[in-house]
C-alpha atoms as a PDB file:
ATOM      1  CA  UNK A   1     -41.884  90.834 -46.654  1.00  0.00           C
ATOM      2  CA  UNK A   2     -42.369  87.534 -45.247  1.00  0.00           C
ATOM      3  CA  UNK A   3     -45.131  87.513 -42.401  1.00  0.00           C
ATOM      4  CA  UNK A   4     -45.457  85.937 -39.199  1.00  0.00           C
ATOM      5  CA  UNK A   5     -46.127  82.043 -39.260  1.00  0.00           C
ATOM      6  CA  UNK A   6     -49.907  81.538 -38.609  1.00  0.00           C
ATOM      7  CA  UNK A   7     -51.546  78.181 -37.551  1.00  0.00           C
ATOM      8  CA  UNK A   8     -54.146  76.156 -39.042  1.00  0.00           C
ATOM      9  CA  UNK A   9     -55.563  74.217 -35.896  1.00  0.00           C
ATOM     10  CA  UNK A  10     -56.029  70.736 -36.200  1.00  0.00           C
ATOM     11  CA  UNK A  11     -59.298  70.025 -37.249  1.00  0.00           C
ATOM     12  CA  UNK A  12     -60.163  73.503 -38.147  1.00  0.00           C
ATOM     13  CA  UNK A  13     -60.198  76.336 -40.541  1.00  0.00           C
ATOM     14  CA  UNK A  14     -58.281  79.508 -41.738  1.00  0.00           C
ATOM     15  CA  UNK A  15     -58.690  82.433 -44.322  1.00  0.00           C
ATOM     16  CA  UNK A  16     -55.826  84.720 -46.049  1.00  0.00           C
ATOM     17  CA  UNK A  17     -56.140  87.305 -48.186  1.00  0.00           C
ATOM     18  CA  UNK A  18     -53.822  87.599 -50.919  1.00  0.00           C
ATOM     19  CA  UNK A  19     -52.747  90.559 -53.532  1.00  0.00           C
ATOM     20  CA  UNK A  20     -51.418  89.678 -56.936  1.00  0.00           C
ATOM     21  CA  UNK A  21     -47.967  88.674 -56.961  1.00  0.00           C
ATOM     22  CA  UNK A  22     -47.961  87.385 -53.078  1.00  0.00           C
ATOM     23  CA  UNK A  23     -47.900  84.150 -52.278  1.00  0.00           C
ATOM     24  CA  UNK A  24     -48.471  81.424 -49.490  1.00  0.00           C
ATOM     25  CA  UNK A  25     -46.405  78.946 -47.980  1.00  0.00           C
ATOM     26  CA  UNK A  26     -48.476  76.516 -46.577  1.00  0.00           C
ATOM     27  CA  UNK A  27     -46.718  73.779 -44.386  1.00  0.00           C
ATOM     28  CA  UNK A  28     -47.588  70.245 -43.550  1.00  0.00           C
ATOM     29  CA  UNK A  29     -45.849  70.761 -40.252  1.00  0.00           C
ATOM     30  CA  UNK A  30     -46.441  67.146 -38.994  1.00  0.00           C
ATOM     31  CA  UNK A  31     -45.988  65.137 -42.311  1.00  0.00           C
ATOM     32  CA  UNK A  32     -48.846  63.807 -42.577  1.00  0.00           C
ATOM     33  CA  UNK A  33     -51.604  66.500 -42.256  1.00  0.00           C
ATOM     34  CA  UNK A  34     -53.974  66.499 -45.608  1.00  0.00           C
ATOM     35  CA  UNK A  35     -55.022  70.283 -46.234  1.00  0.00           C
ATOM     36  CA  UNK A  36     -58.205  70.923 -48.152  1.00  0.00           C
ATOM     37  CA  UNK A  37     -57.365  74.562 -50.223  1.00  0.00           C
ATOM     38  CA  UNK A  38     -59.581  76.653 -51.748  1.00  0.00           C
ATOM     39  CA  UNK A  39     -59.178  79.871 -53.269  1.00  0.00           C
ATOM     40  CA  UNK A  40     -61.681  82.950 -54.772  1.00  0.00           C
ATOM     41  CA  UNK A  41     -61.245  85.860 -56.824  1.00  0.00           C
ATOM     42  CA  UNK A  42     -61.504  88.496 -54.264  1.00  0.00           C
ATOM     43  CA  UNK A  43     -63.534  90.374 -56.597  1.00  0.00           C
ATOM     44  CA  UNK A  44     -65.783  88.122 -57.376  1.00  0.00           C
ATOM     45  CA  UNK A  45     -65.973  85.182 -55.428  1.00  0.00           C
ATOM     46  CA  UNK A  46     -68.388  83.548 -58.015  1.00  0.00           C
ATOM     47  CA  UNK A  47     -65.076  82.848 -59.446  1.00  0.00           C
ATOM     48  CA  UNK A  48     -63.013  80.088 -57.653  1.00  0.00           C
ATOM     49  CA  UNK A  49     -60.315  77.818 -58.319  1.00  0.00           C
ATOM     50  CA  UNK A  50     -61.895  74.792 -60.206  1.00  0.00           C
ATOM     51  CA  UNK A  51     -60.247  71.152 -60.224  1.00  0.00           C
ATOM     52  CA  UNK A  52     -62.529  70.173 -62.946  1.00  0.00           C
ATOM     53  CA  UNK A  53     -61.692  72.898 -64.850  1.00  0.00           C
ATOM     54  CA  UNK A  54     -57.597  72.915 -63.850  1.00  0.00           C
ATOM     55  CA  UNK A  55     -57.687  69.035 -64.364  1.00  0.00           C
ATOM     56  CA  UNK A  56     -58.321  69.297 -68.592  1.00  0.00           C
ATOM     57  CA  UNK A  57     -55.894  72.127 -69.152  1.00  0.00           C
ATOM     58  CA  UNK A  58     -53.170  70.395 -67.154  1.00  0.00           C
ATOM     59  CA  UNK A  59     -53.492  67.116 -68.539  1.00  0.00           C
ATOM     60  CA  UNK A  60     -53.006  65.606 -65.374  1.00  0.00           C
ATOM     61  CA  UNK A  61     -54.943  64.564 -62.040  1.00  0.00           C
ATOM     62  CA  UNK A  62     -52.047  66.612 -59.658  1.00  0.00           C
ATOM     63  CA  UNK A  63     -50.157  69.689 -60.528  1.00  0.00           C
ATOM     64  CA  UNK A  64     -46.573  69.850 -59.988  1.00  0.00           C
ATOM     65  CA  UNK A  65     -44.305  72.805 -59.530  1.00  0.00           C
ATOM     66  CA  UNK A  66     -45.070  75.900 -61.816  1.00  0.00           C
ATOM     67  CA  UNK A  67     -48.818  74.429 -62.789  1.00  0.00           C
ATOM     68  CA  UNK A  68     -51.025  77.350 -62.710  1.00  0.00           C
ATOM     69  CA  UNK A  69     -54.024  76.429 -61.133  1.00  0.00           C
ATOM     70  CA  UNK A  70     -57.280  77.670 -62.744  1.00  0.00           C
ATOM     71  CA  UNK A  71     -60.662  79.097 -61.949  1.00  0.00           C
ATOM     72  CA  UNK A  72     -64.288  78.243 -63.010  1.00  0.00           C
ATOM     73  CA  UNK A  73     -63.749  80.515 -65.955  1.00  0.00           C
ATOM     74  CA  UNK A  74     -60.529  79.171 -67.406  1.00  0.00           C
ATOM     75  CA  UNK A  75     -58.376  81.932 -65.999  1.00  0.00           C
ATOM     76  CA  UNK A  76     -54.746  81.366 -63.467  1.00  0.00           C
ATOM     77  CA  UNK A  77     -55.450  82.176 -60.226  1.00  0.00           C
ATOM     78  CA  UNK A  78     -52.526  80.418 -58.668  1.00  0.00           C
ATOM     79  CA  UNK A  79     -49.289  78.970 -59.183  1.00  0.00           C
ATOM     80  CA  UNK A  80     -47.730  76.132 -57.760  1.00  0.00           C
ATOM     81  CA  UNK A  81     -44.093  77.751 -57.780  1.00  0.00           C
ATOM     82  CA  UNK A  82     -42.872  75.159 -55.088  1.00  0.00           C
ATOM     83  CA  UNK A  83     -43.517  72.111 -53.771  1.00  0.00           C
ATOM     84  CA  UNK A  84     -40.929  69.475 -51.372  1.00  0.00           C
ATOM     85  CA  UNK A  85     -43.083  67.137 -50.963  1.00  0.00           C
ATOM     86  CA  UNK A  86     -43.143  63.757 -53.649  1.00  0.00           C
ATOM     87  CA  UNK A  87     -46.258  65.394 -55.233  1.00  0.00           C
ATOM     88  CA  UNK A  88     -48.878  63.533 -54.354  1.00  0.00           C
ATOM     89  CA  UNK A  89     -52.187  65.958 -53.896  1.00  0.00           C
ATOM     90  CA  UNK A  90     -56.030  64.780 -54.948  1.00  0.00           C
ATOM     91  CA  UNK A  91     -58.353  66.679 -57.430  1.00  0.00           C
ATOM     92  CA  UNK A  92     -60.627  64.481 -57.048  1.00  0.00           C
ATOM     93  CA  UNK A  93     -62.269  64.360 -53.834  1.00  0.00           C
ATOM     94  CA  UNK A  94     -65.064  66.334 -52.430  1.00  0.00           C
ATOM     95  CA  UNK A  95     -64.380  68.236 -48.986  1.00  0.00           C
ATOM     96  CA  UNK A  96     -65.235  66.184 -46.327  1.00  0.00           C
ATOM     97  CA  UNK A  97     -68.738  67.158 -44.509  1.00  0.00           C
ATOM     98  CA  UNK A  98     -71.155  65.700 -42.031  1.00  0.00           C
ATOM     99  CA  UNK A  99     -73.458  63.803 -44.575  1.00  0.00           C
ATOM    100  CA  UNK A 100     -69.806  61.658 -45.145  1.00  0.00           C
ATOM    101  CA  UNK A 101     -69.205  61.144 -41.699  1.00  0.00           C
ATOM    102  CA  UNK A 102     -72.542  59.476 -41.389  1.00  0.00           C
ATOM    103  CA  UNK A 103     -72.003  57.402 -43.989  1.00  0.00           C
ATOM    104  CA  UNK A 104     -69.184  56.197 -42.125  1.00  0.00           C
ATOM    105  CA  UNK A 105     -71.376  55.142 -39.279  1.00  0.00           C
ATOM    106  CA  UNK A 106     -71.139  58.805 -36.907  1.00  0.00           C
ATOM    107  CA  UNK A 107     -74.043  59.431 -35.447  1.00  0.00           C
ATOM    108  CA  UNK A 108     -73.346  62.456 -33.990  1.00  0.00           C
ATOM    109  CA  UNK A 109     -72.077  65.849 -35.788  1.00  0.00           C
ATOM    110  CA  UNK A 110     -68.261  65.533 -37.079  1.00  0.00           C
ATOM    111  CA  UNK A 111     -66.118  68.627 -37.441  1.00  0.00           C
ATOM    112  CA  UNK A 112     -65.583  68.451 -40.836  1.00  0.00           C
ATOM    113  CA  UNK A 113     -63.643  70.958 -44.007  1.00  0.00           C
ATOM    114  CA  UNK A 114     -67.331  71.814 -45.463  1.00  0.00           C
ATOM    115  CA  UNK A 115     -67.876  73.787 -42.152  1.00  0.00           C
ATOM    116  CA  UNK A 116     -64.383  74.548 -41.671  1.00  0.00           C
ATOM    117  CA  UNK A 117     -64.456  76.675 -45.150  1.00  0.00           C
ATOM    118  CA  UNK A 118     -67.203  78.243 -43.972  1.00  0.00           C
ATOM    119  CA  UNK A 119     -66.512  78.795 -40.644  1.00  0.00           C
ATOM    120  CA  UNK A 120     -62.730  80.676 -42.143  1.00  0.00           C
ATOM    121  CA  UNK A 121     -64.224  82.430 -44.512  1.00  0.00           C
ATOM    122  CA  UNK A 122     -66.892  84.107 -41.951  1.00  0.00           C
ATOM    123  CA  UNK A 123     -63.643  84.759 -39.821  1.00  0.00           C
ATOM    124  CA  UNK A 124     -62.782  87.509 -42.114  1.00  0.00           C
ATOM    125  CA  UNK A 125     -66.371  88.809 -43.064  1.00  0.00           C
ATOM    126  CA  UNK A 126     -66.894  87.181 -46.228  1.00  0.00           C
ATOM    127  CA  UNK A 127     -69.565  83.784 -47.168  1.00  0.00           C
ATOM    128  CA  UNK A 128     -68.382  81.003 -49.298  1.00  0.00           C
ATOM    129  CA  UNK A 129     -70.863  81.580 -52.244  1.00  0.00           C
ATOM    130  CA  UNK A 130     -70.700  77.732 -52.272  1.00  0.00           C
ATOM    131  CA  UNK A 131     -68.125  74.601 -51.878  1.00  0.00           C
ATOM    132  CA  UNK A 132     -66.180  73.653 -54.667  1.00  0.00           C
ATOM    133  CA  UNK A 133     -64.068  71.129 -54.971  1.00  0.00           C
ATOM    134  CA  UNK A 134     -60.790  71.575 -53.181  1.00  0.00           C
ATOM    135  CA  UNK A 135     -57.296  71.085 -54.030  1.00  0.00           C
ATOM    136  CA  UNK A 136     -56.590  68.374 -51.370  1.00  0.00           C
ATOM    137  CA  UNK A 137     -53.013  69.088 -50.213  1.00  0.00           C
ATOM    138  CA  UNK A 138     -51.275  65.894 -49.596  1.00  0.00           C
ATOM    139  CA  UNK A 139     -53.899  63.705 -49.950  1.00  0.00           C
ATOM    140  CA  UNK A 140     -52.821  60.693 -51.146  1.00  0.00           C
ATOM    141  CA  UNK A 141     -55.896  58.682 -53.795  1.00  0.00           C
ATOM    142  CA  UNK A 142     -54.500  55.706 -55.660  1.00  0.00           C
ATOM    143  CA  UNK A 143     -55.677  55.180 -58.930  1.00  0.00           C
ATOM    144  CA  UNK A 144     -55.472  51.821 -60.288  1.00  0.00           C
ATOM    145  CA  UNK A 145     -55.686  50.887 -64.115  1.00  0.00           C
ATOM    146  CA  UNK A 146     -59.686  50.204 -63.951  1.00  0.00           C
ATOM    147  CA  UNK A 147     -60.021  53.143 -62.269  1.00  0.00           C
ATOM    148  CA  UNK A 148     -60.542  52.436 -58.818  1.00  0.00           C
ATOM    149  CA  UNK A 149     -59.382  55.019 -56.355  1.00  0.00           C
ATOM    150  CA  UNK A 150     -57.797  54.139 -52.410  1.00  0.00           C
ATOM    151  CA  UNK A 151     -57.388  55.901 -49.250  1.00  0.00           C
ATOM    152  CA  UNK A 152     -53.347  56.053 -49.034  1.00  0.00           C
ATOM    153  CA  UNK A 153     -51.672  57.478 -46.379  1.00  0.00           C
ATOM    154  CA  UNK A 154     -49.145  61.065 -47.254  1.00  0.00           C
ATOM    155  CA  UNK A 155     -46.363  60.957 -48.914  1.00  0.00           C
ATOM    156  CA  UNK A 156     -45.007  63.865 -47.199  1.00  0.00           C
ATOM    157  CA  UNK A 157     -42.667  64.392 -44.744  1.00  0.00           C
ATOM    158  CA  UNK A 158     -42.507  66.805 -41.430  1.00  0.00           C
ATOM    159  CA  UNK A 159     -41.868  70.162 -42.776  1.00  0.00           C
ATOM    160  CA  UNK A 160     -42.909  70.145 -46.340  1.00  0.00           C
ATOM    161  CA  UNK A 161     -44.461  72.959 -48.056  1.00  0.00           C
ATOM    162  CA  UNK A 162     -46.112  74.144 -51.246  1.00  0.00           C
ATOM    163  CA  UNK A 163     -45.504  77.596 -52.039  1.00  0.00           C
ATOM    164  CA  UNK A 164     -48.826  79.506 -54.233  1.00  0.00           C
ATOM    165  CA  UNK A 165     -48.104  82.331 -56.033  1.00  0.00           C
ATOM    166  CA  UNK A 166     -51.543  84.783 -56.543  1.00  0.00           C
ATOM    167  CA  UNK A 167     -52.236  85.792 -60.290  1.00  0.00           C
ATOM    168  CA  UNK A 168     -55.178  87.637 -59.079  1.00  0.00           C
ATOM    169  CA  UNK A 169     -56.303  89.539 -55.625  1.00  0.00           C
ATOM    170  CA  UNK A 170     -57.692  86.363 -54.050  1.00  0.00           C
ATOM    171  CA  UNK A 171     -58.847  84.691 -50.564  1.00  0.00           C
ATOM    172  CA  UNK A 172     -57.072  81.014 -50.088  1.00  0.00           C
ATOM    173  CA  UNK A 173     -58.861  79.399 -47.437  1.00  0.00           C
ATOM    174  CA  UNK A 174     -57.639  76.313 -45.868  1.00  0.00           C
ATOM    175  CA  UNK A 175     -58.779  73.320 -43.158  1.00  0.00           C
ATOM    176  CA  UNK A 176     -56.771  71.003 -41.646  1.00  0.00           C
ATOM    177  CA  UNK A 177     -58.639  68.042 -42.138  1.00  0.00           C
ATOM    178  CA  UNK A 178     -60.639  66.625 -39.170  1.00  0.00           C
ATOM    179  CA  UNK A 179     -60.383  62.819 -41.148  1.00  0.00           C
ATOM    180  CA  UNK A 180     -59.956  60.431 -38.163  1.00  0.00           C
ATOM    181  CA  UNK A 181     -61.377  57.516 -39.230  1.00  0.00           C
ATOM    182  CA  UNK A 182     -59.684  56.616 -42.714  1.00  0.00           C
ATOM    183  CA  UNK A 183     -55.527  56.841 -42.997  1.00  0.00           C
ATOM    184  CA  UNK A 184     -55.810  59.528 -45.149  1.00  0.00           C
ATOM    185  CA  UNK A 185     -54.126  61.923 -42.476  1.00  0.00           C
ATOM    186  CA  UNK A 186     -51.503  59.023 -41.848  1.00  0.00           C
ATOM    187  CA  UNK A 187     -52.148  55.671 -39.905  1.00  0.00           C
ATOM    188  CA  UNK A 188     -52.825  57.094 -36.595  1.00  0.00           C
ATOM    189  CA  UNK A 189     -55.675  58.535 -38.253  1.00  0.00           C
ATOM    190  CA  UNK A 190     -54.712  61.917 -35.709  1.00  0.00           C
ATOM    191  CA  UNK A 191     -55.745  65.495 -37.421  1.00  0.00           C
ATOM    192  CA  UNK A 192     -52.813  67.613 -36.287  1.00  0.00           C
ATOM    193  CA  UNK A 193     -52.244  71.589 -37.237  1.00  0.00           C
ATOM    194  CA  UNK A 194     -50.310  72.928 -40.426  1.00  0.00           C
ATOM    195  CA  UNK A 195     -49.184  76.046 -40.772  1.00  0.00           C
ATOM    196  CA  UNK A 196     -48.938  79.244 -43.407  1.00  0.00           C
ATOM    197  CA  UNK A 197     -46.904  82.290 -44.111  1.00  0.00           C
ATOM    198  CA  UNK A 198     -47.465  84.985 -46.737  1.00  0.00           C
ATOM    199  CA  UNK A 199     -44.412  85.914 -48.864  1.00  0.00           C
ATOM    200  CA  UNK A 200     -43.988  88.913 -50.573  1.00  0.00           C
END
């Protein structure tokens, strides 16, 4: 049972609930949309998908198609089971929040995916027991040899999606990222909406 297609507004944040065994197809309907992901154990949301825990038992700095994805206590909580895009998704970067946008020279507030997380979480009665580090959906970071990292622009195309299979009852919470001053959501440097659909 495949539901209807919901939006993630640009700039903003949403929530889903997801059972064991459903999954989410979240699209990057634009191309060049970066999605900051997070997701909980719905019964204890203590426990939360972990990129510095996922990054060890991977091997790697991305995961590709059928990576589990892992939690703060070393357990699958997702599965990448598809992915059309080249690959190219950061581990490595904090979510985005005002303090950053100052250091970029704002000096007034900045939407930004801290609040956004939040903000989507609160939508469906539930608090973010904290931020962790998301899984930045098409974010592209360069690494260089002497590890030096860049802001690239996506990799991704209009239409691509990643498809996350739950291993556990779970909350995946998403923001389209309000980034408008470094190409990270392409070189317009324009937040547009994705999109999401739960299968199954």
């Amino acid at each position: 049972m495949t539901s209807e297609l919901m939006t993630v507004p640009a700039r903003r944040g949403r929530a889903q609930r997801l059972t064991k065994g459903q999954s989410i197809k979240i699209i990057n309907t634009h191309g060049s949309q970066v999605v900051d992901t997070w997701c909980f154990s719905a019964e204890d949301p203590r426990e939360f998908m972990s990129m510095e825990h996922m990054r060890p038992t991977l091997g790697r700095l991305w995961p590709r198609k059928g990576d589990a994805l892992h939690t703060n206590r070393r357990r699958p909580i997702l599965t990448m089971v598809e992915d059309t895009s080249p690959g190219r998704h950061d581990t490595i970067m904090a979510a985005c929040d005002d303090y950053r946008y100052g250091l970029l020279g704002c000096k007034e507030y900045h939407d930004n995916c801290t609040d956004n997380l939040k903000a989507a979480m609160r939508q469906i009665g539930l608090e973010a027991p904290e931020v962790p580090q998301p899984l930045n959906l098409w974010m592209n970071i360069p690494v260089a040899p002497d590890g030096s990292t860049a802001w690239g622009e996506p990799l991704s195309k209009p239409g691509d999606y990643v498809v996350l299979r739950a291993e556990m009852d779970c909350i995946v919470a998403m923001s389209a990222c309000p980034q408008d001053i470094l190409p990270i959501n392409g070189k317009a440097c324009h937040p547009t909406e994705a999109h999401y659909q739960v299968l199954g």
